[in-house]
PDB file of N, CA and C in Angstrom:
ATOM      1  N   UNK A   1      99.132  99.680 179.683  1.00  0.00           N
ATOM      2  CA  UNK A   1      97.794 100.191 179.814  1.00  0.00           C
ATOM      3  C   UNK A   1      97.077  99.379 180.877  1.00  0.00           C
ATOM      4  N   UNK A   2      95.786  99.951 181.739  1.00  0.00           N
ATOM      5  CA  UNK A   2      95.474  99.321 182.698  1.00  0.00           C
ATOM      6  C   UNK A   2      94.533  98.114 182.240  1.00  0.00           C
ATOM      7  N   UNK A   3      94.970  96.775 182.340  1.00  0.00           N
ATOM      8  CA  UNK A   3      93.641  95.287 181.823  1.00  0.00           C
ATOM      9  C   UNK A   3      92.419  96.073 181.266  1.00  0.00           C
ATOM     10  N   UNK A   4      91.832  96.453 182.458  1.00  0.00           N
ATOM     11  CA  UNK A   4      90.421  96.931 183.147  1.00  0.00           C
ATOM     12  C   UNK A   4      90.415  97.661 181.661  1.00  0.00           C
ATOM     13  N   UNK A   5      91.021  98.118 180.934  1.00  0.00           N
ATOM     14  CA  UNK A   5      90.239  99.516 179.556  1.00  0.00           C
ATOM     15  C   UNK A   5      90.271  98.360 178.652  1.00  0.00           C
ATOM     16  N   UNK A   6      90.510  97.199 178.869  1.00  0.00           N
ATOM     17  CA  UNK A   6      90.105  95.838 177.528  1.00  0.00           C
ATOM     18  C   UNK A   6      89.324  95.480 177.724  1.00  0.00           C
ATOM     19  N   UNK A   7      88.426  95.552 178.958  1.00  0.00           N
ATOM     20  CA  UNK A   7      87.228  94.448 178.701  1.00  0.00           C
ATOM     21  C   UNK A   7      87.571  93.194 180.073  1.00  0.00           C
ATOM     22  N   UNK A   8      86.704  92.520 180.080  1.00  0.00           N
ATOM     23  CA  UNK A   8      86.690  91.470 180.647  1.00  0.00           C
ATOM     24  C   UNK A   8      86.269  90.048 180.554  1.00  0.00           C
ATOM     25  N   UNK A   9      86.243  89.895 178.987  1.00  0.00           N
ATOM     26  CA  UNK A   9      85.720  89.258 177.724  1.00  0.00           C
ATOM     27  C   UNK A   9      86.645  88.973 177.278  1.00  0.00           C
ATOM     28  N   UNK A  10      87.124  87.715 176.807  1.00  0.00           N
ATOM     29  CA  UNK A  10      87.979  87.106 175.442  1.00  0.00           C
ATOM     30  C   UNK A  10      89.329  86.692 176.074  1.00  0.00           C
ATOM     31  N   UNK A  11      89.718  86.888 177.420  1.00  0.00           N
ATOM     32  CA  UNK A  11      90.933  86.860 178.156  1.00  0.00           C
ATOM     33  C   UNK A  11      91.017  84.860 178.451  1.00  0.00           C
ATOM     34  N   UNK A  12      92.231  84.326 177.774  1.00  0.00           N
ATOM     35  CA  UNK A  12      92.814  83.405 177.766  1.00  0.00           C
ATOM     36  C   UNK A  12      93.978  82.802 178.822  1.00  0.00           C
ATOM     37  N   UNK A  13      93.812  81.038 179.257  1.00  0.00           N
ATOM     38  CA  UNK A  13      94.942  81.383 180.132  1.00  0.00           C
ATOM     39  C   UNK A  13      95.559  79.942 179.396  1.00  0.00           C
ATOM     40  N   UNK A  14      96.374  80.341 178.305  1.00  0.00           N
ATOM     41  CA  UNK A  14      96.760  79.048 177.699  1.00  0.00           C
ATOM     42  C   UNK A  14      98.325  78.828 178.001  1.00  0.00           C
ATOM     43  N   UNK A  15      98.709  79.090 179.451  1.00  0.00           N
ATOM     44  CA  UNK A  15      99.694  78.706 180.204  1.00  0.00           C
ATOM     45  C   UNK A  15      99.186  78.046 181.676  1.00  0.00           C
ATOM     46  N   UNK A  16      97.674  77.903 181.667  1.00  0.00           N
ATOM     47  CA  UNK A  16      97.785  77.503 183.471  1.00  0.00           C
ATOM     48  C   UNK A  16      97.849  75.891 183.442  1.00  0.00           C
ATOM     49  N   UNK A  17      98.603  76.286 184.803  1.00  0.00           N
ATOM     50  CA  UNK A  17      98.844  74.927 185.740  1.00  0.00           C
ATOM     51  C   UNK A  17      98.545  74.399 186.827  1.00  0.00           C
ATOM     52  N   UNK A  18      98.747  73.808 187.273  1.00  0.00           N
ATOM     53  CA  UNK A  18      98.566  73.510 188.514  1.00  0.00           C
ATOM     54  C   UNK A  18      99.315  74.444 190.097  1.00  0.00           C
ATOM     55  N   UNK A  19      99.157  75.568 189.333  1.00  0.00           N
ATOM     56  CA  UNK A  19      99.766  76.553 190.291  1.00  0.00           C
ATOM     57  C   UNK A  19      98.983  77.409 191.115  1.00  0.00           C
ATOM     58  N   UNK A  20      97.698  77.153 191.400  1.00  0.00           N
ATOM     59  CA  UNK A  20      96.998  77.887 192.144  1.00  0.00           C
ATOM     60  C   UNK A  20      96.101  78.696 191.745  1.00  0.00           C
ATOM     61  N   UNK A  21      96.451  79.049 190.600  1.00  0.00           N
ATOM     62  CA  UNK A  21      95.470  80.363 189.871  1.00  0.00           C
ATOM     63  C   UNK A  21      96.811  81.364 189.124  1.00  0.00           C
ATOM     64  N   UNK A  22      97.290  81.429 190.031  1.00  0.00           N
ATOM     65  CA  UNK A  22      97.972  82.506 189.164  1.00  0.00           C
ATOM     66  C   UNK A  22      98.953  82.191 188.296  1.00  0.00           C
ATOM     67  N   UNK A  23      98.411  82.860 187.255  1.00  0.00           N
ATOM     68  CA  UNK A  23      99.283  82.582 185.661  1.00  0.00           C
ATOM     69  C   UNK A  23      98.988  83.851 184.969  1.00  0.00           C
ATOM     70  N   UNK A  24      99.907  83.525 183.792  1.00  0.00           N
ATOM     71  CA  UNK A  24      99.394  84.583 182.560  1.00  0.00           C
ATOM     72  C   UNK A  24      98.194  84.444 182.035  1.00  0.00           C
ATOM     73  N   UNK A  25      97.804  85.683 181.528  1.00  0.00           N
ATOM     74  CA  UNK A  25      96.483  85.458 181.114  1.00  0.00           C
ATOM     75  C   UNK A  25      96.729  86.525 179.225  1.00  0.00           C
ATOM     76  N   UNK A  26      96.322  85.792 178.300  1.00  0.00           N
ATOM     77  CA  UNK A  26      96.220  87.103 177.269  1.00  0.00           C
ATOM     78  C   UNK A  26      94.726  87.273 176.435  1.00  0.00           C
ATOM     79  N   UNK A  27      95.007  88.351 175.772  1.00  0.00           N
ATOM     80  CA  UNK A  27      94.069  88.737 175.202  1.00  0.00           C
ATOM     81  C   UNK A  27      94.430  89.001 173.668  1.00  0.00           C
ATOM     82  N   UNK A  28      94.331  88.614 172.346  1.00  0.00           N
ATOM     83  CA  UNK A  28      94.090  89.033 171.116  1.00  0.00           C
ATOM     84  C   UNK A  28      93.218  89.943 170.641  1.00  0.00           C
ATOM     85  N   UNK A  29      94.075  90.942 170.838  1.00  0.00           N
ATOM     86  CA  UNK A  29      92.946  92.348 169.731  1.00  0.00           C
ATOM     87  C   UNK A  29      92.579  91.859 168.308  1.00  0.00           C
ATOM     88  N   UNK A  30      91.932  93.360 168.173  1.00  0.00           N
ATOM     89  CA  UNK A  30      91.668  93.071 167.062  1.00  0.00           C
ATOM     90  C   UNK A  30      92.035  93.174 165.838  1.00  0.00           C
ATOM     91  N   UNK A  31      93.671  93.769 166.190  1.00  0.00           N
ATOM     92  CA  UNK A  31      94.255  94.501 165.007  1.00  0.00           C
ATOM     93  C   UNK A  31      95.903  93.624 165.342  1.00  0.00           C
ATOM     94  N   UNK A  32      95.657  92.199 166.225  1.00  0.00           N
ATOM     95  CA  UNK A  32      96.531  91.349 165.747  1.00  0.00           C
ATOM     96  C   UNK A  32      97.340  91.541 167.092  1.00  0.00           C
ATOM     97  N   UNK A  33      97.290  92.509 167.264  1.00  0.00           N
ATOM     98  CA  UNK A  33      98.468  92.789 168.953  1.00  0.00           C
ATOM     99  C   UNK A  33      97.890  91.738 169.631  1.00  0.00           C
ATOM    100  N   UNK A  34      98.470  91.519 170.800  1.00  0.00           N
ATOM    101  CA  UNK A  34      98.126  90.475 172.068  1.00  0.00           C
ATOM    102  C   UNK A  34      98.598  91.279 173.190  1.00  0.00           C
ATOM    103  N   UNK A  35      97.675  90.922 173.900  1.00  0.00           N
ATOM    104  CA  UNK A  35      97.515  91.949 175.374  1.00  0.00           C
ATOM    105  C   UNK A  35      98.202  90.525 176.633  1.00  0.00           C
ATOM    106  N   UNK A  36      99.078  90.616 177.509  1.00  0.00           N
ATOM    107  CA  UNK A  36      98.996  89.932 178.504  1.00  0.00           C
ATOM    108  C   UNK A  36      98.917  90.890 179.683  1.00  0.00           C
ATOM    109  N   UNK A  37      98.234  90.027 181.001  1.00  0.00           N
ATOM    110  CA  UNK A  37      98.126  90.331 182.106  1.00  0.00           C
ATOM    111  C   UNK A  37      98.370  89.468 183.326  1.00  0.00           C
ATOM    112  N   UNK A  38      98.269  89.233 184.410  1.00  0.00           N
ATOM    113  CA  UNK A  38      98.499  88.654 185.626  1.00  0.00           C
ATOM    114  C   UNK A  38      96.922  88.168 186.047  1.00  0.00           C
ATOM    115  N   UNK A  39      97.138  87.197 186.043  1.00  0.00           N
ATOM    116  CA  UNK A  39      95.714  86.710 186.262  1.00  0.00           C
ATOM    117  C   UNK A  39      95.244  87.187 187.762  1.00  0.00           C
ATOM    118  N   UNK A  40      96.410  87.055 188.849  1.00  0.00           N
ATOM    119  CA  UNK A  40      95.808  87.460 190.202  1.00  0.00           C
ATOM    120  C   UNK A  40      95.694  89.085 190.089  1.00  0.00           C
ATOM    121  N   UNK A  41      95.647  89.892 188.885  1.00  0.00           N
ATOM    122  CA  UNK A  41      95.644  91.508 189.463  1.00  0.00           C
ATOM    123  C   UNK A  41      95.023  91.599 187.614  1.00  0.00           C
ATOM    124  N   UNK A  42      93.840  90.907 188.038  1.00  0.00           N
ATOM    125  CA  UNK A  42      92.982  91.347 186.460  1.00  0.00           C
ATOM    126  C   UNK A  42      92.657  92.994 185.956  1.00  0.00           C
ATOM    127  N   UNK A  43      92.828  93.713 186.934  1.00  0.00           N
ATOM    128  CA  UNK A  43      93.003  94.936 186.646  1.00  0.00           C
ATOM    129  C   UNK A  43      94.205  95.856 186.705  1.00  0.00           C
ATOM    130  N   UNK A  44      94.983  95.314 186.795  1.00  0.00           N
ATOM    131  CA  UNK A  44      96.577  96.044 186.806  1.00  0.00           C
ATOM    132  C   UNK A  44      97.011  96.101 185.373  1.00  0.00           C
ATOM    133  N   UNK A  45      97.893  96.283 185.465  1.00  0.00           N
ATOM    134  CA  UNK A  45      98.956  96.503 184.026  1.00  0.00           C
ATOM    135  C   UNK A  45      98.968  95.488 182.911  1.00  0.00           C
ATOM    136  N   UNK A  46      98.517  95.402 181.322  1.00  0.00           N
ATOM    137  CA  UNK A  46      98.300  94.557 180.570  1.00  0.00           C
ATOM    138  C   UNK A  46      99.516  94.838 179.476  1.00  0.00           C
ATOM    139  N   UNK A  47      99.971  94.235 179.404  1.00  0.00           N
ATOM    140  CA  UNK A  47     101.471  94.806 178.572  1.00  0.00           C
ATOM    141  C   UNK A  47     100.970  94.493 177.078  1.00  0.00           C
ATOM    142  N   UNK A  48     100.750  94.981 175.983  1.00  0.00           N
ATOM    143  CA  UNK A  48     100.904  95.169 174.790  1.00  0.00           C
ATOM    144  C   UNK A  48     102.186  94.637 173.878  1.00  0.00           C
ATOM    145  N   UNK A  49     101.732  93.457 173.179  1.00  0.00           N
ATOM    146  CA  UNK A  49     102.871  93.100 172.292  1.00  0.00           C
ATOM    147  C   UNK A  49     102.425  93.208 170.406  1.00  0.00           C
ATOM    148  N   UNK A  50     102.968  94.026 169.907  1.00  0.00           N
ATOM    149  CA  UNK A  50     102.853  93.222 168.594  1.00  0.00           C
ATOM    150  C   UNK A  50     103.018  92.165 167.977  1.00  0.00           C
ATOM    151  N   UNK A  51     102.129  91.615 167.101  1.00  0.00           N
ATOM    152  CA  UNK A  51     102.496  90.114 166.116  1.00  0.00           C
ATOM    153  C   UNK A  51     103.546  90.340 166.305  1.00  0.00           C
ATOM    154  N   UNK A  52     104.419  90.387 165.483  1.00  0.00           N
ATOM    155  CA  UNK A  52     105.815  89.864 165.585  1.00  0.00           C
ATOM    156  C   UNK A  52     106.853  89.450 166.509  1.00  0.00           C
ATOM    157  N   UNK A  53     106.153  90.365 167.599  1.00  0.00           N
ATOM    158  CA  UNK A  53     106.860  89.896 169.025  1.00  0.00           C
ATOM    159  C   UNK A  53     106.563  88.661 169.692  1.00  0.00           C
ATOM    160  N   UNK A  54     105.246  88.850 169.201  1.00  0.00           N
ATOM    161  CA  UNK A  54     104.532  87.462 170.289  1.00  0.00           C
ATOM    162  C   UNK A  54     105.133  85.857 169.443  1.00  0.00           C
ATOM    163  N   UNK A  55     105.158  86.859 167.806  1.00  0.00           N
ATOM    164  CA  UNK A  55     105.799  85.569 166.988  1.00  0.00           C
ATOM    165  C   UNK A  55     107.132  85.086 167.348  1.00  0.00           C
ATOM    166  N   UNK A  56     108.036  86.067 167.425  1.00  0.00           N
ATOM    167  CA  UNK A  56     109.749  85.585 167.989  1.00  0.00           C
ATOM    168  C   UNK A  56     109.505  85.232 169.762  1.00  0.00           C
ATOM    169  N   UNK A  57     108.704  85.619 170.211  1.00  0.00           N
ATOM    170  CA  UNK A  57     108.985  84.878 171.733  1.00  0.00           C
ATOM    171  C   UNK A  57     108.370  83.651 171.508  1.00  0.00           C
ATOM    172  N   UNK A  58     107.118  83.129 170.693  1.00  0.00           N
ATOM    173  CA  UNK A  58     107.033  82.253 170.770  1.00  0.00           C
ATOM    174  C   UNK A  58     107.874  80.793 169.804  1.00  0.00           C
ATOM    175  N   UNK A  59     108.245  81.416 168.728  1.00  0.00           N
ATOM    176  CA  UNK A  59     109.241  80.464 168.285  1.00  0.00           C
ATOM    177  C   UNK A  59     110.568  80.156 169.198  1.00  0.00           C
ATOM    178  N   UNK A  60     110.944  81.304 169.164  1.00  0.00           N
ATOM    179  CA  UNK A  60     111.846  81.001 170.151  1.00  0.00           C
ATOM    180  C   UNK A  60     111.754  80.581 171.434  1.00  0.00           C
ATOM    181  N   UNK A  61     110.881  80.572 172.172  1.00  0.00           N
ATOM    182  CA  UNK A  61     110.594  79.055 173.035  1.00  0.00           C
ATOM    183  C   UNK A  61     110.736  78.027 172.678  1.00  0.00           C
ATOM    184  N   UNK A  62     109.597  77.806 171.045  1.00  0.00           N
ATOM    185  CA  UNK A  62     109.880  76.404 170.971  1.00  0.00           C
ATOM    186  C   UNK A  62     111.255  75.866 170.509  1.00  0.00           C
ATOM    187  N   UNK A  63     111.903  76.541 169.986  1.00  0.00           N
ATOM    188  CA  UNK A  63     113.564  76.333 170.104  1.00  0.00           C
ATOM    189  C   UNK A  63     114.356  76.272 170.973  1.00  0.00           C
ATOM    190  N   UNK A  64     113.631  76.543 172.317  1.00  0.00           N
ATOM    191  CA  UNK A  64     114.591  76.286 173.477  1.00  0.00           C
ATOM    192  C   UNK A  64     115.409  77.493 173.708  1.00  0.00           C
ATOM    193  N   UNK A  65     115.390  78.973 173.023  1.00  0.00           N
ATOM    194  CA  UNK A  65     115.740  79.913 173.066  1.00  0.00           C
ATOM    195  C   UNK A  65     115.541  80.262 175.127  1.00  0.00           C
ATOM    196  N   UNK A  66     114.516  79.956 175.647  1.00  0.00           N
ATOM    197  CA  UNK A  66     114.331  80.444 176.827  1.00  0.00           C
ATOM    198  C   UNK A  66     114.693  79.550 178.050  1.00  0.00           C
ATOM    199  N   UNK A  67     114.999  78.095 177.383  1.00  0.00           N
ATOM    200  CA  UNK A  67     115.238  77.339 178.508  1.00  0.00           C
ATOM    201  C   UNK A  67     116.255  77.341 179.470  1.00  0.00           C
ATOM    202  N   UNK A  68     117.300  78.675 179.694  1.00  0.00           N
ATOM    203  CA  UNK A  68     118.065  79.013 180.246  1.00  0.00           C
ATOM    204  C   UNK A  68     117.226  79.332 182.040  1.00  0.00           C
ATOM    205  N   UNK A  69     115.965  79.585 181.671  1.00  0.00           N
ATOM    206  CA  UNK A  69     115.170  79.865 182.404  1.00  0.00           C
ATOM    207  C   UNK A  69     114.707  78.786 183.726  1.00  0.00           C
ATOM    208  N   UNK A  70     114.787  77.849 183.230  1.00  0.00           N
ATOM    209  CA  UNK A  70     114.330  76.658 183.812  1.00  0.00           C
ATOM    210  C   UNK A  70     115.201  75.772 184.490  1.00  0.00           C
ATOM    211  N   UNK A  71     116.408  76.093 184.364  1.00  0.00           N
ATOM    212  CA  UNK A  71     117.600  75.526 185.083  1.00  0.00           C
ATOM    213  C   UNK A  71     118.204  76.734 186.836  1.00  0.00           C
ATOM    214  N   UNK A  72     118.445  75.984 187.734  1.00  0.00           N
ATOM    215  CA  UNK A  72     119.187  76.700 188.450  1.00  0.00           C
ATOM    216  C   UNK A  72     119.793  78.301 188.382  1.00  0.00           C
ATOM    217  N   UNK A  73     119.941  79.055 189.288  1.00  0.00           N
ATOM    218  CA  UNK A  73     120.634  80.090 189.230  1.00  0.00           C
ATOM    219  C   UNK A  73     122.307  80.157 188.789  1.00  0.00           C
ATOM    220  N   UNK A  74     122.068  80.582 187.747  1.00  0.00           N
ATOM    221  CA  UNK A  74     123.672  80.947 187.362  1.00  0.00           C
ATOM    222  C   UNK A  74     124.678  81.723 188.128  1.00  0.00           C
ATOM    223  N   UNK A  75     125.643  81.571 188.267  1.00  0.00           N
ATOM    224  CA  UNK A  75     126.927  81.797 189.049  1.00  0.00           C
ATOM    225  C   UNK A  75     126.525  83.860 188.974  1.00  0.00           C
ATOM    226  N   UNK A  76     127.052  84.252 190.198  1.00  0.00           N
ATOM    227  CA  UNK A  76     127.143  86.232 189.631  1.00  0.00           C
ATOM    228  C   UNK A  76     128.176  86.048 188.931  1.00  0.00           C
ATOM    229  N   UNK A  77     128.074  87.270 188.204  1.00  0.00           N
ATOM    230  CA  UNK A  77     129.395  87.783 187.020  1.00  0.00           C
ATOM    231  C   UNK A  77     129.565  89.107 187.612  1.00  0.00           C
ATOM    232  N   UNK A  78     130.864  89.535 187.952  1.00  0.00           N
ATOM    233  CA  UNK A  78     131.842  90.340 188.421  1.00  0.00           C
ATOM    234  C   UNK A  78     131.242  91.356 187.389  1.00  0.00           C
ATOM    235  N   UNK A  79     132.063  91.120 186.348  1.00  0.00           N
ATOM    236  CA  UNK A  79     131.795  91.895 185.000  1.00  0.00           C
ATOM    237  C   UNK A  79     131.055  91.691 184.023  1.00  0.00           C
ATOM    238  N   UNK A  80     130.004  92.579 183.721  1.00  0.00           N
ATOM    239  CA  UNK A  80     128.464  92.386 182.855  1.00  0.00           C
ATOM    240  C   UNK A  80     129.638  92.471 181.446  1.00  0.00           C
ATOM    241  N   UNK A  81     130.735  92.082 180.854  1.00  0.00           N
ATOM    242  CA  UNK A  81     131.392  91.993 179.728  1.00  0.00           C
ATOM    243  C   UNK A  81     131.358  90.256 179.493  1.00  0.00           C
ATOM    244  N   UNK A  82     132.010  89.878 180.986  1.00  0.00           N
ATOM    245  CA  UNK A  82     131.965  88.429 180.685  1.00  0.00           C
ATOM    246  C   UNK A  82     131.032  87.410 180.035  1.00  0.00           C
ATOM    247  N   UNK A  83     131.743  86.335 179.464  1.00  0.00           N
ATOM    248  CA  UNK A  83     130.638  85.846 179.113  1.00  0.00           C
ATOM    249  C   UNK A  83     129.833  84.763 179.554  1.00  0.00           C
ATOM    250  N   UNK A  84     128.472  84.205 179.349  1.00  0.00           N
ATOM    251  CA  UNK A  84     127.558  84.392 180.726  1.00  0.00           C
ATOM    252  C   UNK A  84     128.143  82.490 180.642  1.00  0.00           C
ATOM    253  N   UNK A  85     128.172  82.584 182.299  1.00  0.00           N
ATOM    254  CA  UNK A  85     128.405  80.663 182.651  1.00  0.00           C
ATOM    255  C   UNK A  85     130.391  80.777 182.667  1.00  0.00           C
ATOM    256  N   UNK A  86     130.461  82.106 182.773  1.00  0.00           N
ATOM    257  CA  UNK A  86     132.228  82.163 182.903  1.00  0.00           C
ATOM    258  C   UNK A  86     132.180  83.321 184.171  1.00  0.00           C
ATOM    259  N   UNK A  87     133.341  82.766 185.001  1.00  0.00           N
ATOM    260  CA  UNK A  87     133.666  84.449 186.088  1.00  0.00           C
ATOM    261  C   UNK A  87     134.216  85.332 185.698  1.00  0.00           C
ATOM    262  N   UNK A  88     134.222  86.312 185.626  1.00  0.00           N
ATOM    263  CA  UNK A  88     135.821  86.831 185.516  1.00  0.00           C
ATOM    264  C   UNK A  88     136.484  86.223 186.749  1.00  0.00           C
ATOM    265  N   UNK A  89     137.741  86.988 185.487  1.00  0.00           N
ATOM    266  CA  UNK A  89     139.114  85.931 186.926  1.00  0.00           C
ATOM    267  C   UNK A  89     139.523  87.437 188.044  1.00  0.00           C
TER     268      UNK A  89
END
């Protein structure tokens, strides 16, 4: 849905850094969903998550579920079967 039909009120940026400005930005409805958006395009596309989603992405961060993220580019895989950090031969 487009930011701009939420408002421009209540929008959070409890990821920024020292990156210039642009970060995530979210929003908590009122019926528990969480709205994120792009802080440099406050009116573009606000993606819609339910509780529960926002709950498993965020546990699973703090488990390190995502830190695959934060390391170097992984090798290509030939075959999307293989398994990931192996080539096929």
């Amino acid at each position: 849905m487009p930011a701009k039909d939420l408002g421009t009120e209540g929008w959070s940026k409890p990821w920024s850094g020292p990156n210039g400005g642009a970060c995530v930005e979210v929003l908590k409805l009122g019926d528990g969903r969480v709205a994120v958006r792009q802080s440099t395009d406050p009116d573009g596309p606000a993606l819609i998550y339910a509780r529960h989603e926002i709950e498993g992405f965020i546990q699973g961060a703090k488990t390190g579920a995502a830190d695959f993220l934060l390391v170097g580019p992984e090798p290509a895989r030939a075959d999307p079967s293989t398994p990931r950090g192996r080539r096929a031969a």
